[in-house]
N, C-alpha and C. Protein backbone atom coordinates (compact mmCIF):
# COMPACT_ATOMS: atom_id res chain seq x y z
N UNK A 1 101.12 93.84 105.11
CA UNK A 1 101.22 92.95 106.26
C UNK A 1 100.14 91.86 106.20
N UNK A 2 99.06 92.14 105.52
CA UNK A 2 97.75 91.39 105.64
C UNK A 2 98.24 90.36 104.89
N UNK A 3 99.05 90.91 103.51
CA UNK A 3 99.22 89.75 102.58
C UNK A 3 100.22 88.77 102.80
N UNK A 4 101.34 89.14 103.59
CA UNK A 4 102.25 88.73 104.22
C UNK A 4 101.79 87.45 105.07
N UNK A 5 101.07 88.06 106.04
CA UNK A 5 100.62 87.04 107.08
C UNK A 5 99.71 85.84 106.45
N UNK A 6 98.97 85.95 105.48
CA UNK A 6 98.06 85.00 104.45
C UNK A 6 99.13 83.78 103.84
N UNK A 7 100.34 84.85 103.40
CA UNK A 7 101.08 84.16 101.92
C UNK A 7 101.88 83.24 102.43
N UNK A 8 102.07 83.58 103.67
CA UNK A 8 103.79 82.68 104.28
C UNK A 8 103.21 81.25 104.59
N UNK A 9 101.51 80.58 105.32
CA UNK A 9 100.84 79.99 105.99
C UNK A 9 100.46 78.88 104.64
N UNK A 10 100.27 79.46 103.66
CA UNK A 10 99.34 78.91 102.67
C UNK A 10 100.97 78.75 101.75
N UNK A 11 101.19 79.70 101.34
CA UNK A 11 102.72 79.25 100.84
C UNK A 11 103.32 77.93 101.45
N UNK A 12 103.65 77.71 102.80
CA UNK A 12 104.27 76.57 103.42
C UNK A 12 103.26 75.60 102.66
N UNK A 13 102.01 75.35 103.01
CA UNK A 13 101.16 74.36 102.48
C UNK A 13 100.71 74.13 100.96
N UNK A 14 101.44 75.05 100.41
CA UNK A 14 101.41 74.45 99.02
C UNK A 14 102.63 73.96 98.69
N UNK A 15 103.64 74.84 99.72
CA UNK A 15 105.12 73.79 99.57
C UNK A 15 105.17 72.33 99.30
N UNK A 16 104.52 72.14 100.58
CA UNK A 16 104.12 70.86 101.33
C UNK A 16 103.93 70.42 100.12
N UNK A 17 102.75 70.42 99.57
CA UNK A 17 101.71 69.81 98.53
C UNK A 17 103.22 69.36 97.09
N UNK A 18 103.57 70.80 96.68
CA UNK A 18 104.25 70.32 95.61
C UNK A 18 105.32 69.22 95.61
N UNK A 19 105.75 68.99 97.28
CA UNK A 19 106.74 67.02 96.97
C UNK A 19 105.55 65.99 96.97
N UNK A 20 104.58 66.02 97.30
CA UNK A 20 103.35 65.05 97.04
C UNK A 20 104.05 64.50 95.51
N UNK A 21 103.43 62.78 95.69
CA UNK A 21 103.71 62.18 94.63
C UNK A 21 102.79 62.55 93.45
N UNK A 22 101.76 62.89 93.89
CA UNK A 22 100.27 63.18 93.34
C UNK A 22 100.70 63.85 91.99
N UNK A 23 100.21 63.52 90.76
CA UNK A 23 100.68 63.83 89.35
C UNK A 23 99.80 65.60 89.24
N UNK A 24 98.49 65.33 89.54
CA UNK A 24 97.47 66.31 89.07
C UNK A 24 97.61 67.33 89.86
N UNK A 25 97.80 66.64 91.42
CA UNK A 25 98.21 68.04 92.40
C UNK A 25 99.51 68.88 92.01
N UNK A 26 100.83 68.19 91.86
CA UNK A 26 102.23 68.43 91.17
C UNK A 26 101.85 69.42 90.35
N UNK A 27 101.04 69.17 88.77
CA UNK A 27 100.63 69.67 87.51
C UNK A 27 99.98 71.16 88.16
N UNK A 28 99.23 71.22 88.53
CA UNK A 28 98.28 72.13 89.30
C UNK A 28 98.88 73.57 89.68
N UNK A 29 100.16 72.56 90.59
CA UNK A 29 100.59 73.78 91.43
C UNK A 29 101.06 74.11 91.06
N UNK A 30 102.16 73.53 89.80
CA UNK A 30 103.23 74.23 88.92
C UNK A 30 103.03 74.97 88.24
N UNK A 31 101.61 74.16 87.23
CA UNK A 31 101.18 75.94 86.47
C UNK A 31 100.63 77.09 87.53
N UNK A 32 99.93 77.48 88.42
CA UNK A 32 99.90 78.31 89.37
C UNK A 32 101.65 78.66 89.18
N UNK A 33 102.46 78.30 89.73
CA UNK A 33 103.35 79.00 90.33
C UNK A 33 103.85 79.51 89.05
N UNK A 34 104.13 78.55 87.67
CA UNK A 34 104.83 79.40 86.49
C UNK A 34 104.02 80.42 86.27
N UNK A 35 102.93 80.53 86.25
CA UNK A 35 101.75 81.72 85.37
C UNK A 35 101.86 83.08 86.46
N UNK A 36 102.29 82.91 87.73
CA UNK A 36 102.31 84.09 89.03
C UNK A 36 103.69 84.68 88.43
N UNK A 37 104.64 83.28 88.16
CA UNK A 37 105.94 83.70 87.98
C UNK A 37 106.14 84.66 87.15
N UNK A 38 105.56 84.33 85.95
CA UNK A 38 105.59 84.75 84.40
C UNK A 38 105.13 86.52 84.46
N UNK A 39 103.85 86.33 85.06
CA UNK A 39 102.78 88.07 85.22
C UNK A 39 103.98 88.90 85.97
N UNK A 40 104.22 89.48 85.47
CA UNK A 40 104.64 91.22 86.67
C UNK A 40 103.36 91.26 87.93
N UNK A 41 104.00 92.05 89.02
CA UNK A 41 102.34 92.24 89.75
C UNK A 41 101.97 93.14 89.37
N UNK A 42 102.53 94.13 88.57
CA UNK A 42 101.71 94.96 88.08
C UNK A 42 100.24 94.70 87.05
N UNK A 43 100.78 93.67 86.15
CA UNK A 43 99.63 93.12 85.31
C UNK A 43 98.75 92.47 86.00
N UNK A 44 99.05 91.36 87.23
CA UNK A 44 98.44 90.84 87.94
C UNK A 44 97.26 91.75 88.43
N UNK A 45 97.73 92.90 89.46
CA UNK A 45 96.97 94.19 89.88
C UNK A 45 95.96 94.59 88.77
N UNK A 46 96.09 94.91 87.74
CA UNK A 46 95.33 95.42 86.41
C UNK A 46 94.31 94.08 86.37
N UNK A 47 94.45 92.95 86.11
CA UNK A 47 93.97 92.15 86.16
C UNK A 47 92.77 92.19 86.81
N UNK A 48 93.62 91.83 88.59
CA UNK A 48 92.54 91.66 89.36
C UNK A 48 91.48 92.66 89.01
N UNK A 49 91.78 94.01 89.37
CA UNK A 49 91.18 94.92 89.57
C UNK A 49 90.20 95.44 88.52
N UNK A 50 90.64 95.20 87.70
CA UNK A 50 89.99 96.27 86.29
C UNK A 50 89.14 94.59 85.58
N UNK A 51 90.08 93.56 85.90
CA UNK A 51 89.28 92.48 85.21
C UNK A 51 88.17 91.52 85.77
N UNK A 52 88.39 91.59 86.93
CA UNK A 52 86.95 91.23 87.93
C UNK A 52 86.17 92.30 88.00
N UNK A 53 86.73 93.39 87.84
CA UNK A 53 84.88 94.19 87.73
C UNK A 53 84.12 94.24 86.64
N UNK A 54 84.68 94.11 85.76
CA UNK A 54 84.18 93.91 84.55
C UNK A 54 83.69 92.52 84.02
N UNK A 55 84.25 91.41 84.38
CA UNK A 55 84.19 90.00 84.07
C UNK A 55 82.70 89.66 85.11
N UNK A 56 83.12 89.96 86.49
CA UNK A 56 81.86 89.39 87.73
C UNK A 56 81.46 90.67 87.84
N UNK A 57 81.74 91.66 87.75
CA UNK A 57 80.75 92.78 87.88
C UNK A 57 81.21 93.24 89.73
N UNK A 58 81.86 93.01 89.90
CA UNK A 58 82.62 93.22 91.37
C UNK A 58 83.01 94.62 91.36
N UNK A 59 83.03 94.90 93.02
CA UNK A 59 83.21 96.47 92.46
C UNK A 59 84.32 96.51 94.03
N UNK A 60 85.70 95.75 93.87
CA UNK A 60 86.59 95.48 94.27
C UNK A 60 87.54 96.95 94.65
N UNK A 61 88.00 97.40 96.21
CA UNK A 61 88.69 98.48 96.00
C UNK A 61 90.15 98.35 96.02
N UNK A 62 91.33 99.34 96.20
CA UNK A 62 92.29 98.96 95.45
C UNK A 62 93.27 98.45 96.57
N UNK A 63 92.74 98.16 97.92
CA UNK A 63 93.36 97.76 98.76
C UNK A 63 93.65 96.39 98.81
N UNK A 64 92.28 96.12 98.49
CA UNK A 64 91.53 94.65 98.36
C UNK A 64 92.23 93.36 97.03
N UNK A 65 92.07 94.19 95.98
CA UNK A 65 92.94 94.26 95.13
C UNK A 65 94.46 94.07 95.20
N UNK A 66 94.88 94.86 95.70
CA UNK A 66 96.72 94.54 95.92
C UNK A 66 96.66 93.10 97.14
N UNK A 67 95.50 93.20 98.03
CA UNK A 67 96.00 92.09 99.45
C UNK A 67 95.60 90.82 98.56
N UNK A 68 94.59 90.61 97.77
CA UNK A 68 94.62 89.45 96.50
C UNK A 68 96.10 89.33 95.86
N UNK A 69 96.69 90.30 95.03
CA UNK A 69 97.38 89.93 94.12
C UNK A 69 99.09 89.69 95.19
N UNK A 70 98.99 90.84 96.23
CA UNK A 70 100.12 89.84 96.97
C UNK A 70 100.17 89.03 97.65
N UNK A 71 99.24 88.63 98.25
CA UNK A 71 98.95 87.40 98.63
C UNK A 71 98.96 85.69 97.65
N UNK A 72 98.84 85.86 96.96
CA UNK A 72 98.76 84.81 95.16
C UNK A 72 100.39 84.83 95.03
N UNK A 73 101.17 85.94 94.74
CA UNK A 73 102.15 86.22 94.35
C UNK A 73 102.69 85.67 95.56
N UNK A 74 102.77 86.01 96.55
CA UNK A 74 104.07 85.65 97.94
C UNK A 74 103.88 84.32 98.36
N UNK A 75 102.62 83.54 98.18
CA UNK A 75 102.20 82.09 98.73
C UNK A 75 102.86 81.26 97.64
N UNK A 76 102.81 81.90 96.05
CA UNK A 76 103.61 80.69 95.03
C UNK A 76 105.16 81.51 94.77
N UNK A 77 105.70 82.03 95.84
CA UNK A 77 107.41 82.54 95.90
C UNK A 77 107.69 81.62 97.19
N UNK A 78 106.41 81.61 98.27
CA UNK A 78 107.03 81.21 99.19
C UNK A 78 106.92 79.16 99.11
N UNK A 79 105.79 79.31 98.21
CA UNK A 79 105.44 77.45 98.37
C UNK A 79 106.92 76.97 97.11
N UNK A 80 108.08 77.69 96.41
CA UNK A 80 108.52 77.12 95.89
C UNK A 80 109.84 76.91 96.55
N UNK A 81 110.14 78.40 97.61
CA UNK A 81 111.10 77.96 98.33
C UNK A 81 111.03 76.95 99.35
N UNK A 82 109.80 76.39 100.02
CA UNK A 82 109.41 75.58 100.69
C UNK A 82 109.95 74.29 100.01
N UNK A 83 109.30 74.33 98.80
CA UNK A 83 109.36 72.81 97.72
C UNK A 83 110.63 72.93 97.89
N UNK A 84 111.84 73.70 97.34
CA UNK A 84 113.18 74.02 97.13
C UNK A 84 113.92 72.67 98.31
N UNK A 85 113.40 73.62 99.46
CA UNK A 85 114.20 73.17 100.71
C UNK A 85 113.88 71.95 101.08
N UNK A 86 112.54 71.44 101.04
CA UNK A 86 111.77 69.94 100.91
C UNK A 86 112.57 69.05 100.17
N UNK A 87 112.87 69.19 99.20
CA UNK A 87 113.29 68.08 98.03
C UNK A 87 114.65 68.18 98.46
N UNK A 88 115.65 69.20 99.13
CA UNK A 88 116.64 69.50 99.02
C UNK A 88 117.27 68.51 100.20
N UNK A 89 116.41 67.86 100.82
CA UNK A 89 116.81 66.56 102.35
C UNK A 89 117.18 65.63 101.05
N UNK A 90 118.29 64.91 101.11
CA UNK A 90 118.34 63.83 101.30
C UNK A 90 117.22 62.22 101.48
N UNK A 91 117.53 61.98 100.74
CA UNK A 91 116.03 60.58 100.93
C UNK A 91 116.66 59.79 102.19
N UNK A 92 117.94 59.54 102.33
CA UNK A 92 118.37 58.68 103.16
C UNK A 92 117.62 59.08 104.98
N UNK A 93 117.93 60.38 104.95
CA UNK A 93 116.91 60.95 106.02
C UNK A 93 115.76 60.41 106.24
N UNK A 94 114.60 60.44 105.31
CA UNK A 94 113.42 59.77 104.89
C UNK A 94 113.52 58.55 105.32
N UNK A 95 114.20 57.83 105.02
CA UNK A 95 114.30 56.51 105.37
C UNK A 95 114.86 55.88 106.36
N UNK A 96 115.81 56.73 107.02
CA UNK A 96 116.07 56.54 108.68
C UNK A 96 115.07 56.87 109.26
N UNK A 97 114.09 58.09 108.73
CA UNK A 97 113.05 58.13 110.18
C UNK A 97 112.15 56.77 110.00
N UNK A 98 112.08 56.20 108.60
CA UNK A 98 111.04 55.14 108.82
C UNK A 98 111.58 53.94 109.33
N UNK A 99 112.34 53.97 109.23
CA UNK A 99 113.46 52.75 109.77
C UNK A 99 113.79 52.46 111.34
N UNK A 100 113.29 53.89 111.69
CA UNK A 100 112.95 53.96 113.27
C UNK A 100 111.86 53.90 113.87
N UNK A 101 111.02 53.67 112.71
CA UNK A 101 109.39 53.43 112.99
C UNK A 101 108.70 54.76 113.34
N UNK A 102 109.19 55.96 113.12
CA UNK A 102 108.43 57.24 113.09
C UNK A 102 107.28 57.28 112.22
N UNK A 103 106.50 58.04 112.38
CA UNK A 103 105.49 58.06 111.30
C UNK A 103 105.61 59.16 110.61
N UNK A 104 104.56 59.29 109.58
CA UNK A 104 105.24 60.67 108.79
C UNK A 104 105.18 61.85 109.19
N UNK A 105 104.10 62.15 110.25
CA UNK A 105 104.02 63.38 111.09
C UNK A 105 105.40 63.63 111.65
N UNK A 106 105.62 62.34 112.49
CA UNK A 106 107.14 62.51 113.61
C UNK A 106 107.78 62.55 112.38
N UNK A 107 108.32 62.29 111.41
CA UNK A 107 109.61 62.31 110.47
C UNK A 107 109.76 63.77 110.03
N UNK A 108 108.67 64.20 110.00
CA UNK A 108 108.69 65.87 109.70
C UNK A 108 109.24 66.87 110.53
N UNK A 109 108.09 66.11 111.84
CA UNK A 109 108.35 67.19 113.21
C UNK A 109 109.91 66.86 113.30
N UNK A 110 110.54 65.70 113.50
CA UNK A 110 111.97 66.06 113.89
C UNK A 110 113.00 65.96 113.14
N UNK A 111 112.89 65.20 111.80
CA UNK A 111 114.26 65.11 111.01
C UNK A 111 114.38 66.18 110.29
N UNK A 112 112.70 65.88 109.11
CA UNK A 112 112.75 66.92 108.18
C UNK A 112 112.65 68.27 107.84
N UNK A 113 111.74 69.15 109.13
CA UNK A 113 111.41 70.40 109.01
C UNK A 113 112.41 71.05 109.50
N UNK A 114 113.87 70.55 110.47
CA UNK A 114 114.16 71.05 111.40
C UNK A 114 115.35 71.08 110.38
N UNK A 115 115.61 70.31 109.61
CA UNK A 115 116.65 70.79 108.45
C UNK A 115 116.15 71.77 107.30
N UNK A 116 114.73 71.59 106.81
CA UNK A 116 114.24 72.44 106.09
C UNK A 116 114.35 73.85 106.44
N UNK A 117 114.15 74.34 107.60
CA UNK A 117 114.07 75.31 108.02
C UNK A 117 115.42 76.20 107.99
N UNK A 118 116.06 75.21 108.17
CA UNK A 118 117.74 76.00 108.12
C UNK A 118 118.03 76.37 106.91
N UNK A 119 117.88 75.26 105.70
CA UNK A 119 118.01 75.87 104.36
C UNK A 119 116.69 76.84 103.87
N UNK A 120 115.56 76.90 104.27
CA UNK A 120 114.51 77.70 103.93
C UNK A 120 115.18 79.25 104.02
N UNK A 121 116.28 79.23 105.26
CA UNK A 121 116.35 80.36 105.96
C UNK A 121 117.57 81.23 104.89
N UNK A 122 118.38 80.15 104.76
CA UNK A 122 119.80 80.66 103.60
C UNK A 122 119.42 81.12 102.33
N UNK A 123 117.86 80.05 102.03
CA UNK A 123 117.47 80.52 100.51
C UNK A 123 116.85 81.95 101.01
N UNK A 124 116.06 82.22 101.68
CA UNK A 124 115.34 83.61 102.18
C UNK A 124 116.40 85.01 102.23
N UNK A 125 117.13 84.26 102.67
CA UNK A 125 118.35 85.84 102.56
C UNK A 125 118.98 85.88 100.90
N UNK A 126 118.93 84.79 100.48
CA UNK A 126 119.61 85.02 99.25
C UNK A 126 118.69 85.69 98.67
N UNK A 127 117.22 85.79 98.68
CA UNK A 127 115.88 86.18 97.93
C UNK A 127 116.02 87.70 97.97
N UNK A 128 115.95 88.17 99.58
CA UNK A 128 116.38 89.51 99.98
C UNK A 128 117.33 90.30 98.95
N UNK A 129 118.39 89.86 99.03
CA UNK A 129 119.34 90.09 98.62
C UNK A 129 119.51 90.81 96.78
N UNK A 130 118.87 89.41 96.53
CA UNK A 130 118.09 89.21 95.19
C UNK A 130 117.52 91.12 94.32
N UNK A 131 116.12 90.93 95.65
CA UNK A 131 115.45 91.43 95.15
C UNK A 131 115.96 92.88 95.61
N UNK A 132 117.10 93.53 96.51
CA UNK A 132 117.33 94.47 97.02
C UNK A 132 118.44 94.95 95.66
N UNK A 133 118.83 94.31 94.72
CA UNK A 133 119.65 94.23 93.95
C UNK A 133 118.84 94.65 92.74
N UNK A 134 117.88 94.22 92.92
CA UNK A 134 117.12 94.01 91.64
C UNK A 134 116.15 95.46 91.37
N UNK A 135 115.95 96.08 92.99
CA UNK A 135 115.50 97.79 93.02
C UNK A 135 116.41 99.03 92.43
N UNK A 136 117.48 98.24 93.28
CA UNK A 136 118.70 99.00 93.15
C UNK A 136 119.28 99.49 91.44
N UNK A 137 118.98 98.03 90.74
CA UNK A 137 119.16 98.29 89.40
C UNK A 137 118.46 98.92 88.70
N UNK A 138 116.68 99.01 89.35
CA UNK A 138 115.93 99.70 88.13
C UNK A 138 115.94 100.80 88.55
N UNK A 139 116.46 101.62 89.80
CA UNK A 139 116.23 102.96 90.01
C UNK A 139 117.93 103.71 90.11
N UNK A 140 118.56 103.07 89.28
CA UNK A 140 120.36 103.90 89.46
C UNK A 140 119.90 105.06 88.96
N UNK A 141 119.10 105.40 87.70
CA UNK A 141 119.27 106.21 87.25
C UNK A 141 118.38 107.72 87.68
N UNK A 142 117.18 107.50 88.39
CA UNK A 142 116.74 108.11 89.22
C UNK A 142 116.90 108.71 90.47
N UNK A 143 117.45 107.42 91.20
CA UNK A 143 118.32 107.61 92.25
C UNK A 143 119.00 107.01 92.74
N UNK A 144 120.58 107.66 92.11
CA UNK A 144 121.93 106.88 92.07
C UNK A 144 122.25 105.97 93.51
N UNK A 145 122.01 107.24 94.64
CA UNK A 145 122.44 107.12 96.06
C UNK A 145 121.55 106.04 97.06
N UNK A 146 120.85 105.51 96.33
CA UNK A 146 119.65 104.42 96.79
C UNK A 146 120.28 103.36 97.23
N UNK A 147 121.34 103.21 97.10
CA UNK A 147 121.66 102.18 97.16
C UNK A 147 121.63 101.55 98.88
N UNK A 148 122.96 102.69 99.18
CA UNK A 148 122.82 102.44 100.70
C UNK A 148 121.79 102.46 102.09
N UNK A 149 120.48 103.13 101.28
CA UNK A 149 118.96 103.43 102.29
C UNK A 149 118.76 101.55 101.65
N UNK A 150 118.44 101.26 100.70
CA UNK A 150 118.44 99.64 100.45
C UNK A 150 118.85 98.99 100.73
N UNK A 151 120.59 98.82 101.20
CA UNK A 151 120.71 97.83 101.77
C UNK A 151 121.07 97.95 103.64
N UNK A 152 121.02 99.54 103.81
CA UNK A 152 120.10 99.56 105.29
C UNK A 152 119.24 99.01 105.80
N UNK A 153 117.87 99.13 104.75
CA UNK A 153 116.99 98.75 105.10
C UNK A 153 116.87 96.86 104.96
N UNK A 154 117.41 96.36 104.31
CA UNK A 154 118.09 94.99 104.12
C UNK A 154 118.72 94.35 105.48
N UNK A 155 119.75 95.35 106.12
CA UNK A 155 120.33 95.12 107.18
C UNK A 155 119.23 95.12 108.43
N UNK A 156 118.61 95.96 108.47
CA UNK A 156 117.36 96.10 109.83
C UNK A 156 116.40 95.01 109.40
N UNK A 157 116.29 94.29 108.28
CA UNK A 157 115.60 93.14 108.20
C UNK A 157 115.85 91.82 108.83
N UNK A 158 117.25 91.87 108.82
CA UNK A 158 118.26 90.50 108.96
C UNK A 158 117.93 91.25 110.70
N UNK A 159 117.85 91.91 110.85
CA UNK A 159 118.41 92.14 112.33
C UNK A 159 117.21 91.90 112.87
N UNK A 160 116.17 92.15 112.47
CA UNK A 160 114.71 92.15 113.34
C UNK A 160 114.48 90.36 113.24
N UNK A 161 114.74 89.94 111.71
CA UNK A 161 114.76 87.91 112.10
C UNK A 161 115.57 87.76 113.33
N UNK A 162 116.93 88.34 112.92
CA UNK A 162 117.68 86.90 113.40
C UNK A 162 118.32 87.65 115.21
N UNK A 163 117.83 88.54 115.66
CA UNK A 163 118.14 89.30 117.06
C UNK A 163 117.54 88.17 117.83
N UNK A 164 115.99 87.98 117.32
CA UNK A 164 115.21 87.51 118.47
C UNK A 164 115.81 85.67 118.77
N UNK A 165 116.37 85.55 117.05
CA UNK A 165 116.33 83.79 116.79
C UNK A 165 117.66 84.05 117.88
N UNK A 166 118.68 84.70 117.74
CA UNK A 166 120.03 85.36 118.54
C UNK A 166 119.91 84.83 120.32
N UNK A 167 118.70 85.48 120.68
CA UNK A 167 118.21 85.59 122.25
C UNK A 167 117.95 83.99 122.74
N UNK A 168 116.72 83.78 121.58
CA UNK A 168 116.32 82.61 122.18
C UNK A 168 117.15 81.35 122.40
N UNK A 169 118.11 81.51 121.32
CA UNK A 169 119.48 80.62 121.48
C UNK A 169 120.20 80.75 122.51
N UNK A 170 120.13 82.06 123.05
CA UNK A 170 121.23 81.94 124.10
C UNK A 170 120.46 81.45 125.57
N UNK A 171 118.94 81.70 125.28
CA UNK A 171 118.32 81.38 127.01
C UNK A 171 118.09 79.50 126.54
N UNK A 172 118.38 78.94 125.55
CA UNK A 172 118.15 77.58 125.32
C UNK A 172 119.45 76.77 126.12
N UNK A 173 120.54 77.63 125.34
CA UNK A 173 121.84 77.42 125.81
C UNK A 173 121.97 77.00 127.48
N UNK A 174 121.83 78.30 127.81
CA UNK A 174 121.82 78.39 129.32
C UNK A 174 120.87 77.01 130.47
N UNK A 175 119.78 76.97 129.13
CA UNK A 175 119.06 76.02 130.16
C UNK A 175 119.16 74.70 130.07
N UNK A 176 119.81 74.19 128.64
CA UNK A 176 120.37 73.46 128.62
C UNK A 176 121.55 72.70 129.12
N UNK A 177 121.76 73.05 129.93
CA UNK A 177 123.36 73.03 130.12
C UNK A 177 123.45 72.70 132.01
């Protein structure tokens, strides 16, 4: 949860960062995100752990350790689906908000984030999905019947997002109206 709450905040803001025109920032973040991509977290974990105590002499415990390496790992999964959904507007958008004399704050707050967010949300379930598939495959043979506690637990995910997004739509509705 610790790493969670770190990765999603800093993830968005490296999103952000990677449509920057900026060559060195671009360069930067990409290798970050290929080299997170590339490591297993398991190697990552070994890394941190066994290779900062030895390298700085740190005497790092293994909690500390995993909230580092998932935290690194979930901020460059989440800053690419960010980038994903960023680049994924339309320029013409872009250029109606300036065309209306918005500035780039307002072009965010109302054209661009408010579409980002919708596709952020389609790529996020596909990720789920992804990766609930991707358990499922390495443990058939251990345990065949996994399947359905996985995509249970898949289902109570979707339900705990999208109940509340569910509610608030309907008291918007109402007051809207």
């Amino acid at each position: 949860m610790i790493s969670v709450a770190i990765s999603i905040p800093l993830g968005i803001i490296l999103g952000i960062l990677m449509t920057w025109k900026n060559p060195i920032c671009r360069a930067i973040l990409r290798c970050y995100l290929e080299f997170v991509r590339i490591m297993p977290q398991m190697v990552l974990l070994f890394l941190v752990y066994f290779g900062t105590t030895r390298a700085f002499g740190w005497d790092l415990s293994g909690e500390l350790a995993s909230v580092i390496v998932f935290t690194v790992w979930g901020a460059a999964e989440m800053s690419d689906l960010v980038r994903g959904s960023l680049i994924s507007i339309p320029i013409h958008q872009y250029e109606s908000a300036e065309a209306l004399g918005l500035s780039r704050i307002q072009s965010y707050q109302y054209i661009v984030l408010p579409q980002a967010v919708r596709r952020l949300i389609l790529i996020g379930v596909v990720e789920v999905l992804k990766v609930a598939q991707q358990i499922i495959v390495a443990n058939r043979m251990g345990s065949p019947n996994a399947a359905f506690g996985i995509y249970l637990t898949v289902f109570f995910l979707y339900f705990i997002a999208c109940w509340p997004i569910s509610l608030l739509a309907k008291y918007l509705e109402k007051r809207w109206r």
